[in-house]
C-alpha atoms as a PDB file:
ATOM      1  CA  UNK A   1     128.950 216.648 257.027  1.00  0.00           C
ATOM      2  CA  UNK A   2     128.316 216.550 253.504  1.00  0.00           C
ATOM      3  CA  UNK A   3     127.433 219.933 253.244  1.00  0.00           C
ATOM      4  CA  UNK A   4     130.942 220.970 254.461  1.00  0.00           C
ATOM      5  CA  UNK A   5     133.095 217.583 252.751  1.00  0.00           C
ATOM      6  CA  UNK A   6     130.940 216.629 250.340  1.00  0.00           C
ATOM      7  CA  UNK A   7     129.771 212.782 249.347  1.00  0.00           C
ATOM      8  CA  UNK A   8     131.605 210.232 251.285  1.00  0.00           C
ATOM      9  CA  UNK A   9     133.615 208.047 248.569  1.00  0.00           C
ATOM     10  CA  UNK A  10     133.494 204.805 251.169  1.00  0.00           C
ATOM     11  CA  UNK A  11     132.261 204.091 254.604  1.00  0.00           C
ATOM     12  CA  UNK A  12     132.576 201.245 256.843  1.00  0.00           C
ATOM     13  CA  UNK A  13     130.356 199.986 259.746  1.00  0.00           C
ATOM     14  CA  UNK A  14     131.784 198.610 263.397  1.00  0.00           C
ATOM     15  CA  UNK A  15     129.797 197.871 266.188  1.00  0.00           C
ATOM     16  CA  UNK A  16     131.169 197.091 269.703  1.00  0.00           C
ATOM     17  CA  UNK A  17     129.319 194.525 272.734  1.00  0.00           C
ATOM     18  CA  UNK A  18     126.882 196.618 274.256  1.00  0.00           C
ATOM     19  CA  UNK A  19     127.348 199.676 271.744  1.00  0.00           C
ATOM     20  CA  UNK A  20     125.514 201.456 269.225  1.00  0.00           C
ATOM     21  CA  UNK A  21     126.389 201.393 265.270  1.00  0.00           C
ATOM     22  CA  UNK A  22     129.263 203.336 264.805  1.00  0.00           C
ATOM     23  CA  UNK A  23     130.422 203.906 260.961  1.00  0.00           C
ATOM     24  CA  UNK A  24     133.237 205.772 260.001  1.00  0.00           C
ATOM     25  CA  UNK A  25     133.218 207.264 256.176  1.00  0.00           C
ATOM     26  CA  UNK A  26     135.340 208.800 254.215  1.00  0.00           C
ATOM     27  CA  UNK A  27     135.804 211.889 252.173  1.00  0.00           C
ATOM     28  CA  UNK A  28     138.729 213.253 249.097  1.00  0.00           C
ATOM     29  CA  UNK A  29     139.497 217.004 248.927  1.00  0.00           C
ATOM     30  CA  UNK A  30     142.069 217.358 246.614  1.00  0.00           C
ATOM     31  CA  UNK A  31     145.219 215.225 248.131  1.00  0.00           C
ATOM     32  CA  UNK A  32     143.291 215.383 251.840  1.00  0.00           C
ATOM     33  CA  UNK A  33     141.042 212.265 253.115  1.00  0.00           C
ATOM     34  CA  UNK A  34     138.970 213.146 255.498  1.00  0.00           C
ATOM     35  CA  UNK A  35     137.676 210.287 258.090  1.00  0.00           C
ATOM     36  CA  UNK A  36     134.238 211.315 260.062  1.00  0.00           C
ATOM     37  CA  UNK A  37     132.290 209.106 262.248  1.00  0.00           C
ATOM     38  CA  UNK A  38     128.441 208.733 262.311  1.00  0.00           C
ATOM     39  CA  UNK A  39     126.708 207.750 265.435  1.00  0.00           C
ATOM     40  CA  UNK A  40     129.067 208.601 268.389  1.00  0.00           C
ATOM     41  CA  UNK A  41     126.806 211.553 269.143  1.00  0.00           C
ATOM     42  CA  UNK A  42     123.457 209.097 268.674  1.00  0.00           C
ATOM     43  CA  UNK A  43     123.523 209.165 272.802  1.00  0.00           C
ATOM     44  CA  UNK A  44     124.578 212.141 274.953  1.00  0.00           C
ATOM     45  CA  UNK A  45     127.678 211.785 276.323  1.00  0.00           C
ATOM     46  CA  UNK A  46     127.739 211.309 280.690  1.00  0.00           C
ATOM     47  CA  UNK A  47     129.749 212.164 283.413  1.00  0.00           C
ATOM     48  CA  UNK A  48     131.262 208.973 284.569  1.00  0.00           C
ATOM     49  CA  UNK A  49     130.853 210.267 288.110  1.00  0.00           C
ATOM     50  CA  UNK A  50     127.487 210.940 287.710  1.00  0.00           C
ATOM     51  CA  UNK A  51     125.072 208.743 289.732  1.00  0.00           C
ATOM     52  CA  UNK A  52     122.429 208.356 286.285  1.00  0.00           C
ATOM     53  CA  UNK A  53     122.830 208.939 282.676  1.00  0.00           C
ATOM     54  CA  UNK A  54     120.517 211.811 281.126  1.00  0.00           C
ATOM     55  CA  UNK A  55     119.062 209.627 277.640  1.00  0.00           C
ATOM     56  CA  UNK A  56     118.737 213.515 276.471  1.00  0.00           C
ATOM     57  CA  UNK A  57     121.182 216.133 277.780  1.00  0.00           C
ATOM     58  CA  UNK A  58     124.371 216.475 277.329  1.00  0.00           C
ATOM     59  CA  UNK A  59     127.280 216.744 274.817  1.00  0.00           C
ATOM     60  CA  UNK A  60     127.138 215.410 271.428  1.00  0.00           C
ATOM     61  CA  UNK A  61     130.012 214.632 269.682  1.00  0.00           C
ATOM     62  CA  UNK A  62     131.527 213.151 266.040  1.00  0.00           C
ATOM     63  CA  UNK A  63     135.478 212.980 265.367  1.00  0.00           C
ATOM     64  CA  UNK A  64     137.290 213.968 261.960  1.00  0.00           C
ATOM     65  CA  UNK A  65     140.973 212.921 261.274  1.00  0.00           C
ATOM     66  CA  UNK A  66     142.153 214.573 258.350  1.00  0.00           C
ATOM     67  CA  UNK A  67     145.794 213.132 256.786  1.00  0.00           C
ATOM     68  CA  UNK A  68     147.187 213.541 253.397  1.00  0.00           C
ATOM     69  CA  UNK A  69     146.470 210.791 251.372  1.00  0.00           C
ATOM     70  CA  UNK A  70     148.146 207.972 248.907  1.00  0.00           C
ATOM     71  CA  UNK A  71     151.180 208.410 251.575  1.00  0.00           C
ATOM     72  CA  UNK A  72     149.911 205.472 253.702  1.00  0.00           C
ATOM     73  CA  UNK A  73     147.435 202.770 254.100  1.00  0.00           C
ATOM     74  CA  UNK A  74     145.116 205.525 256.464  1.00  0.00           C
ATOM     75  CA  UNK A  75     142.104 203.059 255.614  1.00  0.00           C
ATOM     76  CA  UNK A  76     142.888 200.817 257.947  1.00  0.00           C
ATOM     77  CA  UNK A  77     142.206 203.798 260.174  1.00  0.00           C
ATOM     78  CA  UNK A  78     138.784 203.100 260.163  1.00  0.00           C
ATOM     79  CA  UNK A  79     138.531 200.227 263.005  1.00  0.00           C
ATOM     80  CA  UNK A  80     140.548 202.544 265.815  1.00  0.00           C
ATOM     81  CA  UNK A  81     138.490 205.573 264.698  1.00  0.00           C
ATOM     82  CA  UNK A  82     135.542 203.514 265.685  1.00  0.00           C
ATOM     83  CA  UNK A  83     136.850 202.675 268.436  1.00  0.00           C
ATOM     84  CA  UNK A  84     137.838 206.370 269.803  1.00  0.00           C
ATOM     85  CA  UNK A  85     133.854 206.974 268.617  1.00  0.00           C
ATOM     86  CA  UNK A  86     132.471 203.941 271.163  1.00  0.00           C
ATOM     87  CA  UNK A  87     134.193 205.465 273.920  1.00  0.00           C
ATOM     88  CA  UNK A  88     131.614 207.105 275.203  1.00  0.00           C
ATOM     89  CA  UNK A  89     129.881 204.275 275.442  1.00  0.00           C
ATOM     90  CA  UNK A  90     132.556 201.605 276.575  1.00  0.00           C
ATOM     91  CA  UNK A  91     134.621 203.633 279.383  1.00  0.00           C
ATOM     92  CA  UNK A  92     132.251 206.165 279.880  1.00  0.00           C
ATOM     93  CA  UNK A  93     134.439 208.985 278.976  1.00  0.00           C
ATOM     94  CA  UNK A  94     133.028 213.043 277.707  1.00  0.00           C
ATOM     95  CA  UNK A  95     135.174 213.580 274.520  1.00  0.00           C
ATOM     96  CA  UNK A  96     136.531 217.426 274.689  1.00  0.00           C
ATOM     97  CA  UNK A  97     138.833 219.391 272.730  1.00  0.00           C
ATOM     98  CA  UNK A  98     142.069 219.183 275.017  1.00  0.00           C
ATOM     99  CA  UNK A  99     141.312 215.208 275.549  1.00  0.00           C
ATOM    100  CA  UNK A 100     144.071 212.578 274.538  1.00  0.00           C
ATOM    101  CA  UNK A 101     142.520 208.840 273.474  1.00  0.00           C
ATOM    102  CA  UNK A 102     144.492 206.246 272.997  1.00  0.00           C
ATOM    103  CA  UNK A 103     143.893 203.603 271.211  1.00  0.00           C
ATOM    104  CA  UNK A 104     146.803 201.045 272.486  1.00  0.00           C
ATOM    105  CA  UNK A 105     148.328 200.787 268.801  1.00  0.00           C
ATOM    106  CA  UNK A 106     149.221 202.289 265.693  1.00  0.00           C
ATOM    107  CA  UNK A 107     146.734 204.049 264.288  1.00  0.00           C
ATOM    108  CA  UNK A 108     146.888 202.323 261.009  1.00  0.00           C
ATOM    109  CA  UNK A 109     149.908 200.122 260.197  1.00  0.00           C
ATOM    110  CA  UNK A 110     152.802 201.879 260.357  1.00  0.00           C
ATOM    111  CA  UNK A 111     151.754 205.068 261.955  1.00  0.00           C
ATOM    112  CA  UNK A 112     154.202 206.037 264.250  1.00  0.00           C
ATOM    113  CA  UNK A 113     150.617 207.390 266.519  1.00  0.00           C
ATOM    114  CA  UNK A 114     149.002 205.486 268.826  1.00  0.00           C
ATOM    115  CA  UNK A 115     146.935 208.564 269.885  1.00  0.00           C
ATOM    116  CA  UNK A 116     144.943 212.033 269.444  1.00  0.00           C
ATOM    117  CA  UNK A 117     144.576 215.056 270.373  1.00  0.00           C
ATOM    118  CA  UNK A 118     140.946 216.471 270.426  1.00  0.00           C
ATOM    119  CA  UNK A 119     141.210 219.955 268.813  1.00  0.00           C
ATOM    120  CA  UNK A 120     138.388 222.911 269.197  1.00  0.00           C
ATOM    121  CA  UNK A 121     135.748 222.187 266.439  1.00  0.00           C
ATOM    122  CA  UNK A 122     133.962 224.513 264.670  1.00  0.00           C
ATOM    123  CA  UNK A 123     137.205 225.311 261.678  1.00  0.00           C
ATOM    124  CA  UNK A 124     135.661 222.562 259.333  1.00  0.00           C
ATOM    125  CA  UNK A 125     132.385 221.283 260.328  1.00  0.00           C
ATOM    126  CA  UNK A 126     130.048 223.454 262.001  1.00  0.00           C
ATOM    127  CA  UNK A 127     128.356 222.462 264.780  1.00  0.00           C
ATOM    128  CA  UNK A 128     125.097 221.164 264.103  1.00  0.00           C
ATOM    129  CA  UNK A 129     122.289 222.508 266.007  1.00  0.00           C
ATOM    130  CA  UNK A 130     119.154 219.816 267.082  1.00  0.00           C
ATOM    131  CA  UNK A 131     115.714 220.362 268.658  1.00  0.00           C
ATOM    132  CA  UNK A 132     115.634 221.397 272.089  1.00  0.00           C
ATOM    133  CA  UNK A 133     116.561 220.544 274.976  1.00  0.00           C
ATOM    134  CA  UNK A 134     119.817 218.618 273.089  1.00  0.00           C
ATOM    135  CA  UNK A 135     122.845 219.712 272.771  1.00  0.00           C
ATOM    136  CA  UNK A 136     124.144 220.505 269.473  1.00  0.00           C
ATOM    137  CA  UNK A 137     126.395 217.866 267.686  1.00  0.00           C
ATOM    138  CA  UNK A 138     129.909 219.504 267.800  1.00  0.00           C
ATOM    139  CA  UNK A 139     132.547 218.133 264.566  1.00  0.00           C
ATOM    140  CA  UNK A 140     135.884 217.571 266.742  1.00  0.00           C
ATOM    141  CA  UNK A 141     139.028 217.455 264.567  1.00  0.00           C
ATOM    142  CA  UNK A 142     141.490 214.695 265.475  1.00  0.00           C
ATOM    143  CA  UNK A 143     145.768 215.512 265.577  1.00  0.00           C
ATOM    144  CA  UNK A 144     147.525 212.043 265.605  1.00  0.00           C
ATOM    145  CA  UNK A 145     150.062 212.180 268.183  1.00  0.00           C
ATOM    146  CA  UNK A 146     153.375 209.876 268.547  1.00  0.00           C
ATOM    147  CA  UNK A 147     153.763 208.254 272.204  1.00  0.00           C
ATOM    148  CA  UNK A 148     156.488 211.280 273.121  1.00  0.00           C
ATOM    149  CA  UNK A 149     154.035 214.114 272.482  1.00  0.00           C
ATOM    150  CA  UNK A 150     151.397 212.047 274.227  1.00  0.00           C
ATOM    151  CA  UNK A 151     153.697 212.350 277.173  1.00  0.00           C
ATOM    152  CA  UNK A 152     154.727 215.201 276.441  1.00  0.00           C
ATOM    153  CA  UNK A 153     151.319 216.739 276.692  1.00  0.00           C
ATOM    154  CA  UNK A 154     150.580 214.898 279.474  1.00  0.00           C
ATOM    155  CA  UNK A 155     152.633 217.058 281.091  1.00  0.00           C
ATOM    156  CA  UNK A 156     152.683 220.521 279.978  1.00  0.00           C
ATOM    157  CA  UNK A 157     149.112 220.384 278.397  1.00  0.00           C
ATOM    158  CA  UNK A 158     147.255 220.585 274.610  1.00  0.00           C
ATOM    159  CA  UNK A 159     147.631 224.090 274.495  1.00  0.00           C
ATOM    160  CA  UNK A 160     151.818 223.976 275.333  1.00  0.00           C
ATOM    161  CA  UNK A 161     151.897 220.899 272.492  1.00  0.00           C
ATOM    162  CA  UNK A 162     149.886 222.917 269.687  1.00  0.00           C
ATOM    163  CA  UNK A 163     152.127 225.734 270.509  1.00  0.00           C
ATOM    164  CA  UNK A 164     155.275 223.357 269.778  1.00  0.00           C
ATOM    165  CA  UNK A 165     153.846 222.095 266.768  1.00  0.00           C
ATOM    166  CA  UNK A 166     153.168 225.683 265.566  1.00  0.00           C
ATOM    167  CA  UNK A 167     156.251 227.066 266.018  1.00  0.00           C
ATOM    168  CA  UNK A 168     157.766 224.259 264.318  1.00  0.00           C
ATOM    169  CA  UNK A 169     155.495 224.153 261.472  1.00  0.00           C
ATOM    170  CA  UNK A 170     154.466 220.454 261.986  1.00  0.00           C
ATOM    171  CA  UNK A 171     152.435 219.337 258.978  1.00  0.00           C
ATOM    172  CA  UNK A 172     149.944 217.270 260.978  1.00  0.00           C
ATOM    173  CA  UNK A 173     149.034 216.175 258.037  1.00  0.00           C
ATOM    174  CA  UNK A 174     151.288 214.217 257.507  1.00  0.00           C
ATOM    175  CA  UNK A 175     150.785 210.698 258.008  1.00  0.00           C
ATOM    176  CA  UNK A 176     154.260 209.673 258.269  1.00  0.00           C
ATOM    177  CA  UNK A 177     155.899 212.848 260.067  1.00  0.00           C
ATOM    178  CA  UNK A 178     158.011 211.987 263.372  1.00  0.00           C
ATOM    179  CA  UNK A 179     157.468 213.717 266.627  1.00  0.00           C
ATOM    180  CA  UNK A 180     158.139 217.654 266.969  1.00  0.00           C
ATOM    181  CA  UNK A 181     161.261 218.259 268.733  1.00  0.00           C
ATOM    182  CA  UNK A 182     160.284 218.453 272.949  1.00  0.00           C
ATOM    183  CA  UNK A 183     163.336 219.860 274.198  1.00  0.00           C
END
């Protein structure tokens, strides 16, 4: 991570019953912060239908939100970020691109998102290859979503709502922006 966003200017530490550490830092480009967290792809993440967790194989994962900064309090981010990270861990859950989590409030105070989006990585971080026989520890970009494109998406699918949000030019960026039009 620091090779692609540089030092992190502050991090924070969270850890959940029954969890691993999860810390969630942060890093300035210009008028971007960048939120990454460190330690969600510690353990491979499981099928929940599986009958026994591999300690070894399986898909690694660490989440980036990017938003424009200085036009909200997006620090307080840094609790449901962890959160999104344990998941994994708590529910059991394999974090994909295409996968909504929600985290059952705003996403800082404020935010009119109370979930994500899990985009394709590879556009900012690059995945990071480890020894064999692990996976490789993919970077997944985060787009904050307001309750309507949740459902939205829900129904007509992550590729249908990143299509919307394209052809409107939604600044998902923005930490403040309202829903794209779903009509």
């Amino acid at each position: 991570m620091r090779t692609a966003l540089g030092e992190p200017d502050a991090r924070a530490a969270v850890t959940f019953l029954g969890t691993d550490r999860i810390e969630v830092l942060r890093f300035h480009e210009g008028d971007v912060v960048r939120y990454a967290t460190l330690g969600m792809s510690a353990q491979p993440m499981t099928d929940p239908t599986a009958m026994l967790a591999d300690p070894v194989k399986g898909p690694r994962a660490e989440l980036i939100l990017s938003v424009r900064g200085g036009l909200a309090d997006t620090d307080k981010a840094l609790r449901p970020l962890a959160v999104l990270a344990a998941f994994p861990q708590v529910e059991g859950v394999v974090v994909a691109p295409g996968a909504s989590l929600d985290v059952g409030g705003p996403l800082w105070p404020g935010a009119p998102f109370t979930s994500v989006l899990v985009a394709e990585p590879g556009g900012l971080v690059e995945d990071l290859e480890l020894d064999g026989p692990l996976d490789p520890v993919r970077f997944l970009p985060l787009l904050p979503m307001t309750p309507n494109e949740s459902a939205w998406k829900r129904v007509h699918g992550a590729q249908a709502l990143q299509e919307r949000w394209l052809t409107n030019g939604t600044d998902l960026r923005d930490p403040s922006r309202r829903s794209v039009p779903l009509e």
